[in-house]
Protein backbone atom coordinates (compact mmCIF):
# COMPACT_ATOMS: atom_id res chain seq x y z
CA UNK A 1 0.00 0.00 0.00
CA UNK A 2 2.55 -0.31 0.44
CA UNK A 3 2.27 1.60 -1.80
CA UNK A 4 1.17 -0.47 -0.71
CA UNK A 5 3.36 -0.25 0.58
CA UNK A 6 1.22 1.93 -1.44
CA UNK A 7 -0.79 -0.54 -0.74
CA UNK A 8 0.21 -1.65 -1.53
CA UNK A 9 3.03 -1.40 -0.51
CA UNK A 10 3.17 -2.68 -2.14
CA UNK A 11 5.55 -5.29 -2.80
CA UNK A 12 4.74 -6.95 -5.71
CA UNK A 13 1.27 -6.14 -6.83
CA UNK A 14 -0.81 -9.56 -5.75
CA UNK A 15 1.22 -10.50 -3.18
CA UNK A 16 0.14 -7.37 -1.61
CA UNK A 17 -3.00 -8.43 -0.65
CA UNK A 18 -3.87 -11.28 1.09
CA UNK A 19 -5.41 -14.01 -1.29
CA UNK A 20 -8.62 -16.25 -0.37
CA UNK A 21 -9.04 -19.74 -1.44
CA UNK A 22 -8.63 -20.53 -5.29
CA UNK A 23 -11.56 -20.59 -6.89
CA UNK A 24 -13.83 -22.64 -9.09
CA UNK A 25 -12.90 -23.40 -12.26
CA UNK A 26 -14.33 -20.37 -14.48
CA UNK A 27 -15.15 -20.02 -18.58
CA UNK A 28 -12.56 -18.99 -20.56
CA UNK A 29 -13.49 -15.18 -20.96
CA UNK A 30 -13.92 -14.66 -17.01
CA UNK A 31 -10.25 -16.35 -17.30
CA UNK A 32 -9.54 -13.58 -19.92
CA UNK A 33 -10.64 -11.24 -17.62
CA UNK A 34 -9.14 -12.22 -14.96
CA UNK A 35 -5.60 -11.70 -16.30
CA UNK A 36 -6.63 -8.27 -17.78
CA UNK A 37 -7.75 -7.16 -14.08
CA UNK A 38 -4.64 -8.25 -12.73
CA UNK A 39 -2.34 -7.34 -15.22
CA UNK A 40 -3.98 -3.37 -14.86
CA UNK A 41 -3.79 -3.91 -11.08
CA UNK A 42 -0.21 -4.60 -11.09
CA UNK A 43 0.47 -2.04 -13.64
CA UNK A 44 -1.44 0.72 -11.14
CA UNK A 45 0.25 -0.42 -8.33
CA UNK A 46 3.73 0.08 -10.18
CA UNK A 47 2.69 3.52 -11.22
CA UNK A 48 3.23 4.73 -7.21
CA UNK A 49 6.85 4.98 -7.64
CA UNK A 50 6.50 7.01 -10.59
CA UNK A 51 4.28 9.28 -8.70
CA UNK A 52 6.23 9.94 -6.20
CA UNK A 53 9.54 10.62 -7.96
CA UNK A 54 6.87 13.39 -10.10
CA UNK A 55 6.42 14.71 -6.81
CA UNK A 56 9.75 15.09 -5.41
CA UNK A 57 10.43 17.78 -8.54
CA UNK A 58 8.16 19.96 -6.97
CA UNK A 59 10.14 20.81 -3.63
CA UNK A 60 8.02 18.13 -0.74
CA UNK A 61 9.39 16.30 1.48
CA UNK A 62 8.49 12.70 2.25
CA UNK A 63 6.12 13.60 5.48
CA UNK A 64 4.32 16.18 3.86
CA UNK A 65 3.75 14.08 0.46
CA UNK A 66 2.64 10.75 2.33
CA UNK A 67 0.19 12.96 4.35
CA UNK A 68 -1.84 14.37 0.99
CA UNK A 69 -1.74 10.66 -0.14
CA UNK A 70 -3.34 8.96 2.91
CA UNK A 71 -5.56 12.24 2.99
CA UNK A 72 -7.26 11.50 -0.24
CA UNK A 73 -7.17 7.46 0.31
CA UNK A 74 -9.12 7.92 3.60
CA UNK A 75 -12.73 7.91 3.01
CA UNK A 76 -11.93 5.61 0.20
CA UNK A 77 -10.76 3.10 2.58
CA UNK A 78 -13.36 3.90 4.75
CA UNK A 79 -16.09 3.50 2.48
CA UNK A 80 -13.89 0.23 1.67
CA UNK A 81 -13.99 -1.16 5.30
CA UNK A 82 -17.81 -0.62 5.69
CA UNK A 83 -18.64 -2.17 2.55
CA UNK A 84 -16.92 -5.28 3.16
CA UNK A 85 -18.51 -5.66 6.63
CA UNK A 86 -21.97 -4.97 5.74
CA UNK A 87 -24.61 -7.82 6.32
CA UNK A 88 -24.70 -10.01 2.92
CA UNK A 89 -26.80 -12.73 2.03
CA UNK A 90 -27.96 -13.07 5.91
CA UNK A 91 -25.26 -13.61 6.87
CA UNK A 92 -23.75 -10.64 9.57
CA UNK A 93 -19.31 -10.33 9.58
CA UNK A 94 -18.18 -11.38 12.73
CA UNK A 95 -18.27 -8.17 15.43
CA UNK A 96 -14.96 -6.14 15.88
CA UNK A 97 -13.36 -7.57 19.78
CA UNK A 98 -10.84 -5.49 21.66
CA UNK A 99 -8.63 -8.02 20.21
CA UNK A 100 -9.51 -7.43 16.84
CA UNK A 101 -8.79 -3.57 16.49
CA UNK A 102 -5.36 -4.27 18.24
CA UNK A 103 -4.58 -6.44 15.65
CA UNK A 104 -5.70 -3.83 13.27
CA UNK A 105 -3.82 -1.15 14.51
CA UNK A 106 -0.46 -3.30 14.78
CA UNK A 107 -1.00 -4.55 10.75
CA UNK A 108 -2.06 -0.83 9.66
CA UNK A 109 1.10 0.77 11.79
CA UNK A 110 3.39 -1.70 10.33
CA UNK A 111 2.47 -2.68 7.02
CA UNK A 112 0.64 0.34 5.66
CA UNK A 113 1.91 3.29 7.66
CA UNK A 114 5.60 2.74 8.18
CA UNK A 115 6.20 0.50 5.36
CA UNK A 116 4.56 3.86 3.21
CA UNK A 117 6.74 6.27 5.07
CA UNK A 118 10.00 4.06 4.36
CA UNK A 119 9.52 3.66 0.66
CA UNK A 120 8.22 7.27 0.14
CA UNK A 121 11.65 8.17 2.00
CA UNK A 122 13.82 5.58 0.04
CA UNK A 123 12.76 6.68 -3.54
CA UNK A 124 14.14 10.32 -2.57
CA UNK A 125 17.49 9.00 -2.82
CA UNK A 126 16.88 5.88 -5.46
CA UNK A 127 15.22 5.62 -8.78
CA UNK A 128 12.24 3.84 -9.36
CA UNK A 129 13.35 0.96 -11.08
CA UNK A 130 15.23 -0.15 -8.61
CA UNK A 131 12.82 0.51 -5.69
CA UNK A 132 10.41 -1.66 -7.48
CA UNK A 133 13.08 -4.60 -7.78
CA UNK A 134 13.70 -4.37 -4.26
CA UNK A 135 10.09 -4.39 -3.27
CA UNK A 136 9.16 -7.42 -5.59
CA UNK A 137 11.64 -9.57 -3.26
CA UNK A 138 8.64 -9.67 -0.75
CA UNK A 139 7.56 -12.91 -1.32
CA UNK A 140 11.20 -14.16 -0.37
CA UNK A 141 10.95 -12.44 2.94
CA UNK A 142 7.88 -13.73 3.67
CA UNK A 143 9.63 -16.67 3.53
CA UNK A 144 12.56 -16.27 5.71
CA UNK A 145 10.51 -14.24 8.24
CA UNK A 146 8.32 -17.67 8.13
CA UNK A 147 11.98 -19.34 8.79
CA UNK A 148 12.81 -17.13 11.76
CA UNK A 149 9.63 -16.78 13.63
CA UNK A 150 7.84 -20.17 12.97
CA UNK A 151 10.66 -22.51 12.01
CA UNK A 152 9.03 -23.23 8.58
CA UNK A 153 10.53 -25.48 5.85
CA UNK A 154 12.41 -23.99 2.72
CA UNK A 155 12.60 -25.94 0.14
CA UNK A 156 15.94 -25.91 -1.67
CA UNK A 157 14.08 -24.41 -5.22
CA UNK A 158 13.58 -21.72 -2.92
CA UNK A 159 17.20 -20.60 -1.77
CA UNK A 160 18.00 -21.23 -5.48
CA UNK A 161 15.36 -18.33 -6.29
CA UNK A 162 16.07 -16.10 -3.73
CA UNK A 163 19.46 -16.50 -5.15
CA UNK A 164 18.66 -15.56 -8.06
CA UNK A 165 16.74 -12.70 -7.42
CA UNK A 166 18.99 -11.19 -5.08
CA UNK A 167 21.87 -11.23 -7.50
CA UNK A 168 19.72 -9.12 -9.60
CA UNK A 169 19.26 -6.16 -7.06
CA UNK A 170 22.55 -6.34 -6.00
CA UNK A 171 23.66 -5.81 -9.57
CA UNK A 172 21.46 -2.93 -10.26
CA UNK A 173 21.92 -1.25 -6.90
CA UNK A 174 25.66 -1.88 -7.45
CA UNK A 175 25.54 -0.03 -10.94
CA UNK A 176 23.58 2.66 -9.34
CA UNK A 177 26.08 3.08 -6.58
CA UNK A 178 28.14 3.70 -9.06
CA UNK A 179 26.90 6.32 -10.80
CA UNK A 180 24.70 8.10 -8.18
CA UNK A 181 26.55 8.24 -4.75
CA UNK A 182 26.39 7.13 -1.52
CA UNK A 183 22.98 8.16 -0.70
CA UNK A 184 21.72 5.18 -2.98
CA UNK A 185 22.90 3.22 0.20
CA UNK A 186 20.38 4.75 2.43
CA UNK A 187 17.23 5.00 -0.24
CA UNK A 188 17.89 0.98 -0.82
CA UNK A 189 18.27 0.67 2.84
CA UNK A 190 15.23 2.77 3.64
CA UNK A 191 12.81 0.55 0.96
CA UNK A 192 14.65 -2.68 1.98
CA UNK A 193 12.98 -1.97 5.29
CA UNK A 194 9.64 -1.28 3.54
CA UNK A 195 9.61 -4.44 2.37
CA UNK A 196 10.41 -6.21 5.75
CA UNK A 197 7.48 -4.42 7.71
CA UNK A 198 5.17 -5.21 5.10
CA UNK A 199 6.60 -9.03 5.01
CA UNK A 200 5.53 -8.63 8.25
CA UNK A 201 2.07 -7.56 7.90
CA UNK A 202 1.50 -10.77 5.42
CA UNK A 203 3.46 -13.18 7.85
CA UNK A 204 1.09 -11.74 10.80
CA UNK A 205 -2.48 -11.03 8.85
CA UNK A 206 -3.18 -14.96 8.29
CA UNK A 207 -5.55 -15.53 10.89
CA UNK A 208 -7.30 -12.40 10.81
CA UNK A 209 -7.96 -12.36 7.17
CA UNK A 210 -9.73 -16.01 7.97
CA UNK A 211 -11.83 -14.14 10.22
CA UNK A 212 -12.81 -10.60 8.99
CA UNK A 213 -11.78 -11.40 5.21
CA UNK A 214 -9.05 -9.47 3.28
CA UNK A 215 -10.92 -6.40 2.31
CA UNK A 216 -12.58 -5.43 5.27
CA UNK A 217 -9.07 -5.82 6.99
CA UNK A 218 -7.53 -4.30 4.24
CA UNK A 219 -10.06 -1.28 4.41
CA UNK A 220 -9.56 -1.09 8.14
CA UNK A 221 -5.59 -1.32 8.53
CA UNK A 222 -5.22 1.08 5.66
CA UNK A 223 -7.45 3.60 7.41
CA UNK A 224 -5.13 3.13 10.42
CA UNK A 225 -2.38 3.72 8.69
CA UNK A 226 -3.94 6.92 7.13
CA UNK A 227 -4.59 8.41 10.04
CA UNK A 228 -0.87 7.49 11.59
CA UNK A 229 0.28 9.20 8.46
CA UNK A 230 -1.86 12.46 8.80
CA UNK A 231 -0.90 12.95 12.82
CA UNK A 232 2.38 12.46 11.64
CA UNK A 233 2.44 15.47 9.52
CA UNK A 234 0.38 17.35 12.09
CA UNK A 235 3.43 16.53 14.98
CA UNK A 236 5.96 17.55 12.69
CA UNK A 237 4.84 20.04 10.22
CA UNK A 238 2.96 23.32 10.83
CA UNK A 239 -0.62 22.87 9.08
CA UNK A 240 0.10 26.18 7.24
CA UNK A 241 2.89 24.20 5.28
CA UNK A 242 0.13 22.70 3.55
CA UNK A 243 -0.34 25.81 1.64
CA UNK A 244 2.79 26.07 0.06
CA UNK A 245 2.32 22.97 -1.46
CA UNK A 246 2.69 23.58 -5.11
CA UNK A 247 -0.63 22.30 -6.83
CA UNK A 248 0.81 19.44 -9.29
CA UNK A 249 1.86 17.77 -5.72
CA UNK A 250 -1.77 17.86 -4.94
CA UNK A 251 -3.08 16.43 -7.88
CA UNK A 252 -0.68 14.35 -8.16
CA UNK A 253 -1.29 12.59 -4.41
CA UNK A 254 -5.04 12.25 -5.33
CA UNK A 255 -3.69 10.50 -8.42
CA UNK A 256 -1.64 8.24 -6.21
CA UNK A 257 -4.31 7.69 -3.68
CA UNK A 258 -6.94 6.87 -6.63
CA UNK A 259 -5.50 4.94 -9.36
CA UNK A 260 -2.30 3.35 -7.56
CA UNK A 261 -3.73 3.04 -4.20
CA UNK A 262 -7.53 1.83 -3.77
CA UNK A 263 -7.81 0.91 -7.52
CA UNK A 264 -5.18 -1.69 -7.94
CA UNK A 265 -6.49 -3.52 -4.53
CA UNK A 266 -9.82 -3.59 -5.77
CA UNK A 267 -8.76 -4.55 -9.78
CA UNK A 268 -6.78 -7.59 -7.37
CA UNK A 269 -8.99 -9.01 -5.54
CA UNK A 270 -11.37 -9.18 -8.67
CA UNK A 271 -8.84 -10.82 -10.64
CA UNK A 272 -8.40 -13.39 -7.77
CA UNK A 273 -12.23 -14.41 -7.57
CA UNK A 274 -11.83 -14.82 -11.13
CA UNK A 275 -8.30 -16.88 -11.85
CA UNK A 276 -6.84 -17.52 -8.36
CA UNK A 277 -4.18 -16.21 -6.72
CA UNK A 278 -1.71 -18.12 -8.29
CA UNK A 279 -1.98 -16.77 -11.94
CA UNK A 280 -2.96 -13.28 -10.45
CA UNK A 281 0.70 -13.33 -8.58
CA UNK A 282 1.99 -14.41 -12.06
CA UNK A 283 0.22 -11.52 -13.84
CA UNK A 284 2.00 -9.17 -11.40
CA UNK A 285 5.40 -10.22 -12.86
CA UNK A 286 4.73 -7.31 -15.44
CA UNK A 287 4.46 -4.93 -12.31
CA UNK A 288 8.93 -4.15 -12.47
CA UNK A 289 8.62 -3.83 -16.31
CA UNK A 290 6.31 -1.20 -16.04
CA UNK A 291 8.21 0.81 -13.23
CA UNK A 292 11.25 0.74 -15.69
CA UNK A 293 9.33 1.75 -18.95
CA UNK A 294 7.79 4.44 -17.06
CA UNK A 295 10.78 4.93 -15.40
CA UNK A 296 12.07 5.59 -18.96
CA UNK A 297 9.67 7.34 -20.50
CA UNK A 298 8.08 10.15 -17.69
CA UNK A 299 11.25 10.46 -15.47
CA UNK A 300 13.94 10.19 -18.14
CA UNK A 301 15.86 7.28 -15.69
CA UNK A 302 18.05 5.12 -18.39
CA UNK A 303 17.41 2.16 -19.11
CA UNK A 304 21.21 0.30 -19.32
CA UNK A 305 21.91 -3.00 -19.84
CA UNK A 306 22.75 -3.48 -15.99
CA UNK A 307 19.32 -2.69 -15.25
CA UNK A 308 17.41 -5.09 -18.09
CA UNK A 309 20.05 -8.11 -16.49
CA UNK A 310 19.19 -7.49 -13.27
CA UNK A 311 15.40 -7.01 -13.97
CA UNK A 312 15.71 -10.51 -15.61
CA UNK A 313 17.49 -11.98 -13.23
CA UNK A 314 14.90 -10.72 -9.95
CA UNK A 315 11.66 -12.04 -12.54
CA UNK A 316 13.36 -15.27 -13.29
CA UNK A 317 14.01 -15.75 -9.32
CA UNK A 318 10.92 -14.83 -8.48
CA UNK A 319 9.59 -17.35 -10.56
CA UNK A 320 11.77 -20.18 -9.96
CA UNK A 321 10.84 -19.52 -5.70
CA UNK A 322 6.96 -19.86 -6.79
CA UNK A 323 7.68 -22.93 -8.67
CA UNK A 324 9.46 -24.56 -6.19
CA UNK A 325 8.69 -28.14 -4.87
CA UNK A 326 9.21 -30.52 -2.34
């Protein structure tokens, strides 16, 4: 959120949300349509980074841009959260415990709120391409966080795909050590992070998505996290700041809040009812080749041969972890 961070954030688009049960089998143009949602969803969700980066042209720091984001997302997630847990079919969502809303809060302060503020901070200091490579490692560290907490098997198809993948960030981060400075250090450091708290959130979200159902807790942690985000600012920032906000940052953070925030989770969770989450997850691999084309063609980042390697190299290990058997 999560973007996702950024949602999303988003990490790689589908595994941003979490996924209910595969479903039925469905006719082929539901099928179709299923991989058209998902394929837009990921795109969207890709389309944060760009955003951002847009943003940063315009003088804003990271506190102040997050704020206008979650601002805008707000009653969207609201509305979000209260359609989801509206009576359906007879049937009444189970009633919100003391329990449940500290859950909430602790998913929506780690997975949507700080894992937000960290990218939003990193990709001041990194380009986009490689923010989204870094991000799309999420499923990996769902893994290893699965390792270190609850002693879960790996499977050795999976250290050969983290392997892979990793080599591929390390290659383009190396290159863009290189050529931008140390500061690329702390923006791959900063979204690195982003990805771990919203591992986290995933790792953590299991049993409560069994029992209030992904959207409604995705509706209700995001509005946490929206409101973290907007007494942030109001701690830190005088509210007259606001004003000096040029107006392309505005319009730009409902942009982000619309079309690469709510959107893509919605455009998600369709194309999961209709194809699973397996193939949706799939879909999403198109999610880092859209960062770097847009990359290419709105923020003039190049596009080297380091870069389309190392892009290769995080898809194909990616892959090769998802495909992995016992």
């Amino acid at each position: 959120m999560s973007s996702s961070p950024s949602a999303p954030p988003s990490s790689s688009s589908s595994s941003s949300i979490a996924t209910p049960p595969a479903p039925a089998p469905r006719s082929p143009a539901s099928r179709s349509g299923g991989l058209v949602l998902a394929t837009i969803g990921a795109i969207a969700f890709s389309g944060k980074a760009i955003i951002v980066k847009l943003a940063y042209r315009h003088d804003v720091d990271a506190v102040t841009l997050i704020m206008l984001r979650m601002l805008f997302a707000l009653p969207l997630f609201v509305m979000l959260a209260w359609w989801a847990g509206r009576p359906r079919g007879g049937v009444t969502p189970p009633r919100l415990t003391g329990r449940d809303w500290l859950g909430i809060f602790g998913l929506g302060f780690s997975g949507y709120y700080l894992g937000s503020f960290l990218d939003f901070a990193g990709l001041a200091y990194i380009s986009a391409s490689l923010e989204r490579l870094i991000l799309y490692l999420n499923p990996t560290l769902v893994l290893l966080l699965g390792w270190v907490l609850f002693r879960r098997k790996v499977l050795r198809g999976q250290l050969v795909g983290m392997a892979i993948s990793y080599a591929g960030v390390v290659l383009v981060f190396g290159r863009e050590l290189q050529s931008a400075g140390s500061n690329t250090a702390l923006g791959a450091g900063l979204v690195f992070g982003s990805a771990i708290t919203y591992a986290l959130y995933l790792v953590y979200s299991g049993q409560m998505v069994k029992r209030l159902g992904s959207l409604r807790l995705t509706g209700l942690a995001s509005t946490v996290a929206c409101l973290c985000c907007i007494a942030q600012f109001v701690v830190l920032k005088p509210l007259s700041s606001v004003l000096a906000v040029a107006p392309e940052v505005a319009w730009l953070s409902v942009l982000n809040a619309t079309l690469c925030t709510v959107v893509p989770v919605l455009l998600v969770m369709m194309a999961i009812e209709r194809i699973g989450p397996a193939l949706t997850a799939q879909s999403g691999m198109v999610g880092p080749l859209s960062t770097i084309l847009l990359g290419v063609v709105l923020l003039g980042e190049p596009l080297t041969a380091w870069l389309a390697v190392g892009t290769v190299l995080v898809i194909a290990g990616i892959l090769v972890f998802s495909r992995a058997k016992a």
